[in-house]
N, C-alpha and C. Protein backbone atom coordinates (compact mmCIF):
# COMPACT_ATOMS: atom_id res chain seq x y z
N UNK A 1 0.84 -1.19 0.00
CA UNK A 1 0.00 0.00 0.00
C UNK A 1 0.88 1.25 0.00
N UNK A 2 0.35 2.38 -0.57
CA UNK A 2 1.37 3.40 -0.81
C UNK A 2 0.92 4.39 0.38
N UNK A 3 2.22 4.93 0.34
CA UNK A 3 1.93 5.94 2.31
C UNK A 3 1.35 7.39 1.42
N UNK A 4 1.09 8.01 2.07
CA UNK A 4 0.84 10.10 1.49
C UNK A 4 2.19 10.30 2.77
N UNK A 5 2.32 11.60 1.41
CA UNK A 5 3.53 12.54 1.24
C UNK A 5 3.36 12.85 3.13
N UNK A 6 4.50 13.21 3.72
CA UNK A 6 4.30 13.27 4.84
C UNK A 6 5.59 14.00 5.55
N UNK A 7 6.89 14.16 5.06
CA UNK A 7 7.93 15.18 5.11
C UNK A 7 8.88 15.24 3.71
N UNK A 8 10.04 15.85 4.34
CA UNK A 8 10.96 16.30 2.84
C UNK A 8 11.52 15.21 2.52
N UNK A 9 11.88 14.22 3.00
CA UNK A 9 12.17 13.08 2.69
C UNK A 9 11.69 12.79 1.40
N UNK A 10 9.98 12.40 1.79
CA UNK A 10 9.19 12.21 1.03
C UNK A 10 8.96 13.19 -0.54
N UNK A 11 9.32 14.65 -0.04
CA UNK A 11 9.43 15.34 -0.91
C UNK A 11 10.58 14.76 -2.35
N UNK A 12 11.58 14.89 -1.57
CA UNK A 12 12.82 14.43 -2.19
C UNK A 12 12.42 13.17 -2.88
N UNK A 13 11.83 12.30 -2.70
CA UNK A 13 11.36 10.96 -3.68
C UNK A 13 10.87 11.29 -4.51
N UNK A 14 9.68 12.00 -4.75
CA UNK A 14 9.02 12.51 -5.35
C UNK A 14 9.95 13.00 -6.85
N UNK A 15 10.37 14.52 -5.97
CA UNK A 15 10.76 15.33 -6.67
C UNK A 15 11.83 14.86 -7.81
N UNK A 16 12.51 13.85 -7.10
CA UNK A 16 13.82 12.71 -7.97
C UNK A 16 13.08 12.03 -8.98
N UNK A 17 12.14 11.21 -8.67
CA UNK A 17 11.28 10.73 -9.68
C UNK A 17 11.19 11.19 -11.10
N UNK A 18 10.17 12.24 -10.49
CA UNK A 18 9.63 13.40 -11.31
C UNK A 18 10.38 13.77 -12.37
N UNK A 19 11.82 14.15 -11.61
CA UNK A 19 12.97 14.88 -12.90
C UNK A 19 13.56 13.90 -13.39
N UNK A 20 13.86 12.72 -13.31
CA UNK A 20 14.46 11.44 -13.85
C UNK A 20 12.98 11.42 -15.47
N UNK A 21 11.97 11.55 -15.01
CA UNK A 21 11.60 11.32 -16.08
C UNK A 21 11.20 12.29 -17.24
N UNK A 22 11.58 13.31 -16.41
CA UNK A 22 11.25 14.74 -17.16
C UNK A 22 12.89 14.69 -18.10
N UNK A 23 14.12 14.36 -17.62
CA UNK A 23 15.25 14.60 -18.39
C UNK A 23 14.85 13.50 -19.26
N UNK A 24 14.16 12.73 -19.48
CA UNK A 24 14.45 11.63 -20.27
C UNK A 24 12.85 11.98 -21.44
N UNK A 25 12.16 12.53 -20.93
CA UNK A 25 11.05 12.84 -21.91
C UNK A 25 11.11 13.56 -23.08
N UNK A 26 10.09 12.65 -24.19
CA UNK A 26 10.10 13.34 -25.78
C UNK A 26 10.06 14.69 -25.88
N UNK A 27 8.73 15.01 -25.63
CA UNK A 27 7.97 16.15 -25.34
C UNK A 27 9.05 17.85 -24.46
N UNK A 28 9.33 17.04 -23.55
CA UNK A 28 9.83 17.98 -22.54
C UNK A 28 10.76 18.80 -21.69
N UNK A 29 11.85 17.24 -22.48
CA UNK A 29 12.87 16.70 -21.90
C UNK A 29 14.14 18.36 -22.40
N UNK A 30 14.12 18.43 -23.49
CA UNK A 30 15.04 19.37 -24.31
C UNK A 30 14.70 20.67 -23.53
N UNK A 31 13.65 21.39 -22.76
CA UNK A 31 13.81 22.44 -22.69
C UNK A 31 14.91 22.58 -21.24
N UNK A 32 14.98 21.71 -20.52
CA UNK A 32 15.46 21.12 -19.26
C UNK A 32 17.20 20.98 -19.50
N UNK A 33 16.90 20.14 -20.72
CA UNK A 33 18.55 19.85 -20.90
C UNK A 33 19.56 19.84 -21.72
N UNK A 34 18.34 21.13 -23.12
CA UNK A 34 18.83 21.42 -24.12
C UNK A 34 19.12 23.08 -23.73
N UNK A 35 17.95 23.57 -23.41
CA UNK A 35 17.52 24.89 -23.99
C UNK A 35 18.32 25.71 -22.27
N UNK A 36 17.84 25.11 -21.22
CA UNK A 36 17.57 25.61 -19.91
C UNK A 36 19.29 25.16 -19.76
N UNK A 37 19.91 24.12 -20.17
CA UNK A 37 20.68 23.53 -19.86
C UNK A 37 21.02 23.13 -18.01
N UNK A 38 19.99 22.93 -17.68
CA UNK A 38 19.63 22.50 -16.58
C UNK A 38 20.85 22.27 -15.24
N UNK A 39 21.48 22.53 -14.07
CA UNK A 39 22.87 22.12 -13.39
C UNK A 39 21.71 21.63 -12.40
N UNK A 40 21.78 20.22 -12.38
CA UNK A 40 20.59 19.15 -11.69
C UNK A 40 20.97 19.49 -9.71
N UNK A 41 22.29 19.64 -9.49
CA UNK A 41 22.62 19.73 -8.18
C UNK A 41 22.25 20.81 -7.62
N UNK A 42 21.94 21.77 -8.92
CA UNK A 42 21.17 23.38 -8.15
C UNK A 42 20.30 23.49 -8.11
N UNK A 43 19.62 22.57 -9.20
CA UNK A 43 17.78 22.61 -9.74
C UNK A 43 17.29 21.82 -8.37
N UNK A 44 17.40 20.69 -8.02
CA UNK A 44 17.16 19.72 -7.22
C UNK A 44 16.72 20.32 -5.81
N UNK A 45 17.64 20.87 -5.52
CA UNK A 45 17.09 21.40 -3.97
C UNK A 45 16.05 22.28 -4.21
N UNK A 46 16.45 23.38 -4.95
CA UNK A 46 15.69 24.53 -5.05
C UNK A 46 13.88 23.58 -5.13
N UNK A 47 13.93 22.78 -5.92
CA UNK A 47 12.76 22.25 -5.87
C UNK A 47 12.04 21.78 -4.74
N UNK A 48 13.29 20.98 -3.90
CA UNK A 48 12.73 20.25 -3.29
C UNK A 48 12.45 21.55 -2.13
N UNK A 49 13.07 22.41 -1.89
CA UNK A 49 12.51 23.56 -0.86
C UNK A 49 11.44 24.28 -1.24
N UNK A 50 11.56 24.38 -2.36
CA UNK A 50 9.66 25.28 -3.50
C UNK A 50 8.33 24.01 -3.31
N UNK A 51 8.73 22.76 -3.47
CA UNK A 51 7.76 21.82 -2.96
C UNK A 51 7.38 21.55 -1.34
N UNK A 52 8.34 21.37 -0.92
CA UNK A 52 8.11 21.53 0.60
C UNK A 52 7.61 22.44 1.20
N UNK A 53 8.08 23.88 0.71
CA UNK A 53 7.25 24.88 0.68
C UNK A 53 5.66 24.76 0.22
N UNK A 54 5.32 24.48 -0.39
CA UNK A 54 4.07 24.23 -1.31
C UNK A 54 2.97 23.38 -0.09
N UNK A 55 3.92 22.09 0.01
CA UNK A 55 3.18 21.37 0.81
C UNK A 55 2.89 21.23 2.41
N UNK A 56 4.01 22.00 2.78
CA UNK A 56 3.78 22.06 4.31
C UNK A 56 4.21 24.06 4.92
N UNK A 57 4.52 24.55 3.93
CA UNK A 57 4.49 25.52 4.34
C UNK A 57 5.46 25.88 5.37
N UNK A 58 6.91 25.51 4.86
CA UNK A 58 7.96 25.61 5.63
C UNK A 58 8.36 26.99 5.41
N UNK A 59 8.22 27.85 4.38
CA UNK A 59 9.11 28.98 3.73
C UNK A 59 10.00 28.74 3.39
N UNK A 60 10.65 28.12 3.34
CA UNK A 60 12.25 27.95 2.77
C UNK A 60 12.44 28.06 1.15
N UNK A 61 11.63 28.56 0.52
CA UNK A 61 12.13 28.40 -0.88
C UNK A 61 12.01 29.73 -1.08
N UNK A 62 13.11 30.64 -1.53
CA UNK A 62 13.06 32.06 -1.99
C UNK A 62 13.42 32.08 -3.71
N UNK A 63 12.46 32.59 -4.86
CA UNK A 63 13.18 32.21 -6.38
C UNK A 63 11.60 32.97 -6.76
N UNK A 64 11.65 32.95 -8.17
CA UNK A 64 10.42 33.29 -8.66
C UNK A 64 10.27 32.43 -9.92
N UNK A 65 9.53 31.85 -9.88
CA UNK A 65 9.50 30.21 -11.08
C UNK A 65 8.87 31.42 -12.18
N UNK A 66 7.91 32.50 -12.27
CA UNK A 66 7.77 32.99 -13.34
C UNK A 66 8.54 33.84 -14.28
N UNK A 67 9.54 34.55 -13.85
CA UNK A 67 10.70 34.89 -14.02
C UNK A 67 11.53 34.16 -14.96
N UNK A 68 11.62 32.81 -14.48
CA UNK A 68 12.19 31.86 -15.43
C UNK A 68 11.54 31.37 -16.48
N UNK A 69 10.11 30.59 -15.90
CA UNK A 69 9.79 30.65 -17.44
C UNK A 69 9.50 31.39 -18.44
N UNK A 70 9.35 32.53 -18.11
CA UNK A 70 8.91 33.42 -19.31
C UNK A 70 10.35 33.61 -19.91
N UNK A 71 11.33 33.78 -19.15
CA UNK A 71 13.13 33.75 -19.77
C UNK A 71 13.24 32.48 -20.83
N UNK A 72 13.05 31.26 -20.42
CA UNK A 72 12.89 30.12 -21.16
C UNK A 72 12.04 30.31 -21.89
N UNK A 73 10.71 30.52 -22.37
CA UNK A 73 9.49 31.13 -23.21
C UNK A 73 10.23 31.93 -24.47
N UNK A 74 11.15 32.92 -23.65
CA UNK A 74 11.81 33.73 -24.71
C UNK A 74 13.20 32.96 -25.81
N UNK A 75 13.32 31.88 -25.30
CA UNK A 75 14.90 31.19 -25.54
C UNK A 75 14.20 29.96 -26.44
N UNK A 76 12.73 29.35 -26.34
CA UNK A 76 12.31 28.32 -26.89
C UNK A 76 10.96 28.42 -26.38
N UNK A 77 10.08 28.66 -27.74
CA UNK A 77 8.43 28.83 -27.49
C UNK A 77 7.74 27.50 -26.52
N UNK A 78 7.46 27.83 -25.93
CA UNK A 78 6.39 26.99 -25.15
C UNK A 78 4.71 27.18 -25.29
N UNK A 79 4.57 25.61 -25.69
CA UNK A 79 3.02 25.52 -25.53
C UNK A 79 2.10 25.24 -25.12
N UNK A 80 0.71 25.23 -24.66
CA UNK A 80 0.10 24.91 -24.03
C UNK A 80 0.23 23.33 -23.54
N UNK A 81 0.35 22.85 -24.82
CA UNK A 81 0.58 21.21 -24.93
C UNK A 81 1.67 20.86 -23.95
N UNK A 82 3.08 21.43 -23.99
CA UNK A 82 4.25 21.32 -22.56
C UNK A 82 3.78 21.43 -21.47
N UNK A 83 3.09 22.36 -21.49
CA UNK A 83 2.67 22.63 -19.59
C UNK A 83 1.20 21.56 -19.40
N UNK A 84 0.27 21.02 -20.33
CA UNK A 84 -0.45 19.98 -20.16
C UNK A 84 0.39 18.59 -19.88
N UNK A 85 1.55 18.33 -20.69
CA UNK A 85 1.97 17.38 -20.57
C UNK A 85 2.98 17.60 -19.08
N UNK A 86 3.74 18.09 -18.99
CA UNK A 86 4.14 18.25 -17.27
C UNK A 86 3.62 18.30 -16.43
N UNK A 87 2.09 18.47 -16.43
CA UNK A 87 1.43 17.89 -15.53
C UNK A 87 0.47 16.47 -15.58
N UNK A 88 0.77 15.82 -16.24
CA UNK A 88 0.34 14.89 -16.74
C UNK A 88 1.81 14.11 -16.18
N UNK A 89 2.69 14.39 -16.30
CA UNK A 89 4.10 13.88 -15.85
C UNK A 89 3.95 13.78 -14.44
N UNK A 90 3.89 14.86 -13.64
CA UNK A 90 3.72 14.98 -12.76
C UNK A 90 2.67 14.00 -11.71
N UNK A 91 1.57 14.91 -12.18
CA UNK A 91 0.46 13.23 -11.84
C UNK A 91 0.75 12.03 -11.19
N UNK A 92 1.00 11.66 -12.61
CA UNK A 92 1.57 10.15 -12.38
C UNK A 92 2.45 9.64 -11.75
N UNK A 93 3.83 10.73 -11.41
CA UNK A 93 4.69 10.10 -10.95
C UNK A 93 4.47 9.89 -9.12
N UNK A 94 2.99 11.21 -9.02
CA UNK A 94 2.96 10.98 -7.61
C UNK A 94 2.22 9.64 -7.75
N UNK A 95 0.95 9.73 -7.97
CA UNK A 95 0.31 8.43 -8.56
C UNK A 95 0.84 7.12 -8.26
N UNK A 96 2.11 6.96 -8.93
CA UNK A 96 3.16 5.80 -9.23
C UNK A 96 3.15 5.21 -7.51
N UNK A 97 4.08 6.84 -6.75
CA UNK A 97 4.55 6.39 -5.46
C UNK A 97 3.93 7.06 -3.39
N UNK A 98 2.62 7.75 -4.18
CA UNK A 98 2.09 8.33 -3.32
C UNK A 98 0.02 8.33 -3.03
N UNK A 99 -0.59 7.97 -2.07
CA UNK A 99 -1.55 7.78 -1.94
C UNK A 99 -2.05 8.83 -0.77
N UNK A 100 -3.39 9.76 -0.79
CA UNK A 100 -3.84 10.28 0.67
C UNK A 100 -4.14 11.42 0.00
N UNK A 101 -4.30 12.34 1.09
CA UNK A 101 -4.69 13.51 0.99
C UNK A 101 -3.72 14.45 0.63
N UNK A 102 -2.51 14.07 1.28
CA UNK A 102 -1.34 15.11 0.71
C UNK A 102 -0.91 14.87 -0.65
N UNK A 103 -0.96 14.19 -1.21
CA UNK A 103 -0.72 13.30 -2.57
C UNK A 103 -2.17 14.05 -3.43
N UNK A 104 -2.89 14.08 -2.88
CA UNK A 104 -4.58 14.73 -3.93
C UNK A 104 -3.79 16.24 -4.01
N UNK A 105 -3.32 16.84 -2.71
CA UNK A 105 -3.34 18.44 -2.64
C UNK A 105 -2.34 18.74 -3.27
N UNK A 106 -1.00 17.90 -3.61
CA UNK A 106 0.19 18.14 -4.09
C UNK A 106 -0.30 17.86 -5.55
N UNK A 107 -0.89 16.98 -6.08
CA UNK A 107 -1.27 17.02 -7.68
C UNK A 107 -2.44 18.37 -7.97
N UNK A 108 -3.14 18.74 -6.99
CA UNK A 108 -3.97 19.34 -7.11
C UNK A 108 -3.48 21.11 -7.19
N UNK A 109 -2.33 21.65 -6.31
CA UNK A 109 -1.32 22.39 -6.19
C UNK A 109 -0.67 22.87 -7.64
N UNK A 110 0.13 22.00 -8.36
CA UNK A 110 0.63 21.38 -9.44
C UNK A 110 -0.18 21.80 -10.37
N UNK A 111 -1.36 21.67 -10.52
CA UNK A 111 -2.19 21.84 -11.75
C UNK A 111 -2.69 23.03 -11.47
N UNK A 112 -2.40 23.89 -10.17
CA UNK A 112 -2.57 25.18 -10.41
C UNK A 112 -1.48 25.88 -10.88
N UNK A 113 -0.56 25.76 -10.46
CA UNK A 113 0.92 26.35 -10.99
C UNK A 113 0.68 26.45 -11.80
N UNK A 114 0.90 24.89 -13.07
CA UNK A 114 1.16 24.94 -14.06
C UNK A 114 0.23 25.43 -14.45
N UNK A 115 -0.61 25.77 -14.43
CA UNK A 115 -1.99 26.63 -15.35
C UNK A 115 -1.71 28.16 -15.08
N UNK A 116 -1.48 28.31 -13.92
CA UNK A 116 -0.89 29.78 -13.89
C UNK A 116 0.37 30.42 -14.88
N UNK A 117 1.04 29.19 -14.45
CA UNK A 117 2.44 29.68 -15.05
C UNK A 117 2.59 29.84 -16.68
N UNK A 118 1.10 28.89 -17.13
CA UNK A 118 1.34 28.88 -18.63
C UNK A 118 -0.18 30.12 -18.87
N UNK A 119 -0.54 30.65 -18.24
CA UNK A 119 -1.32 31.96 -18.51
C UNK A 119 -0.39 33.08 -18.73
N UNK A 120 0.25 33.17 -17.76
CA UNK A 120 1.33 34.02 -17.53
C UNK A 120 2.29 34.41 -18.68
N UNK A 121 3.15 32.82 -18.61
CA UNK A 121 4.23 32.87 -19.96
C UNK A 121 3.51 33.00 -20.97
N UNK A 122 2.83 32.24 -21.72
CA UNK A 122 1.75 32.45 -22.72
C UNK A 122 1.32 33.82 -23.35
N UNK A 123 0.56 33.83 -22.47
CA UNK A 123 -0.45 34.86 -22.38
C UNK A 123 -0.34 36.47 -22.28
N UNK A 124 0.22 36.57 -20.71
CA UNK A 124 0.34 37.99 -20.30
C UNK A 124 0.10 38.22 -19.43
N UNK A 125 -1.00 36.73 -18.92
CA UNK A 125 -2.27 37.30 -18.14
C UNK A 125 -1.58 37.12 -16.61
């Protein structure tokens, strides 16, 4: 039976997952480790403190994720279809290794971002 998300530990599984399959994806993979050229030992935490943040409300993550993507936006068009499919990535990978309520709010979290973030870059809005 699968446990719900429950500290950074847990975060950190997650979050490893997640980018293992994001560097390796058709779709997605290039903006990460083509375009972004991605340094995984800097990306990694920062995440895992912006998620932990997210989910338990530690504060520890100081950055502005829109900032970047719209920088990346400008370096290699992004489309609606990328930010559908990263969360569709996402999803699943909690899916894969996470069950409960924190696991609903963390996919549920996720699909606000990314809908924000692709109004934003996108858009304007």
């Amino acid at each position: 039976m699968k446990k719900d998300l429950k500290n950074r530990k847990d975060i950190e599984k997650l979050v490893d997952a997640f980018y293992e399959k994001v560097k390796a994806d058709a779709v997605i993979g290039f903006f990460f480790n083509d375009v972004a050229q991605v340094n995984w030992n800097q990306h990694l935490p920062k995440m895992y403190d912006f998620w932990e943040n997210i989910l338990f409300y530690h504060g520890n993550y100081s950055g502005n994720p829109m900032t970047v993507h719209k920088a990346l936006h400008q370096k290699s068009t992004m489309g609606q279809h990328h930010f559908q499919h990263w969360i569709l990535l996402f999803k699943t990978t909690v899916d894969e290794q996470f069950s409960g309520k924190k696991a609903d709010e963390i996919k549920e979290r996720a699909f606000n971002i990314a809908n924000a973030l692709m109004a934003k870059t996108l858009y304007g809005n």
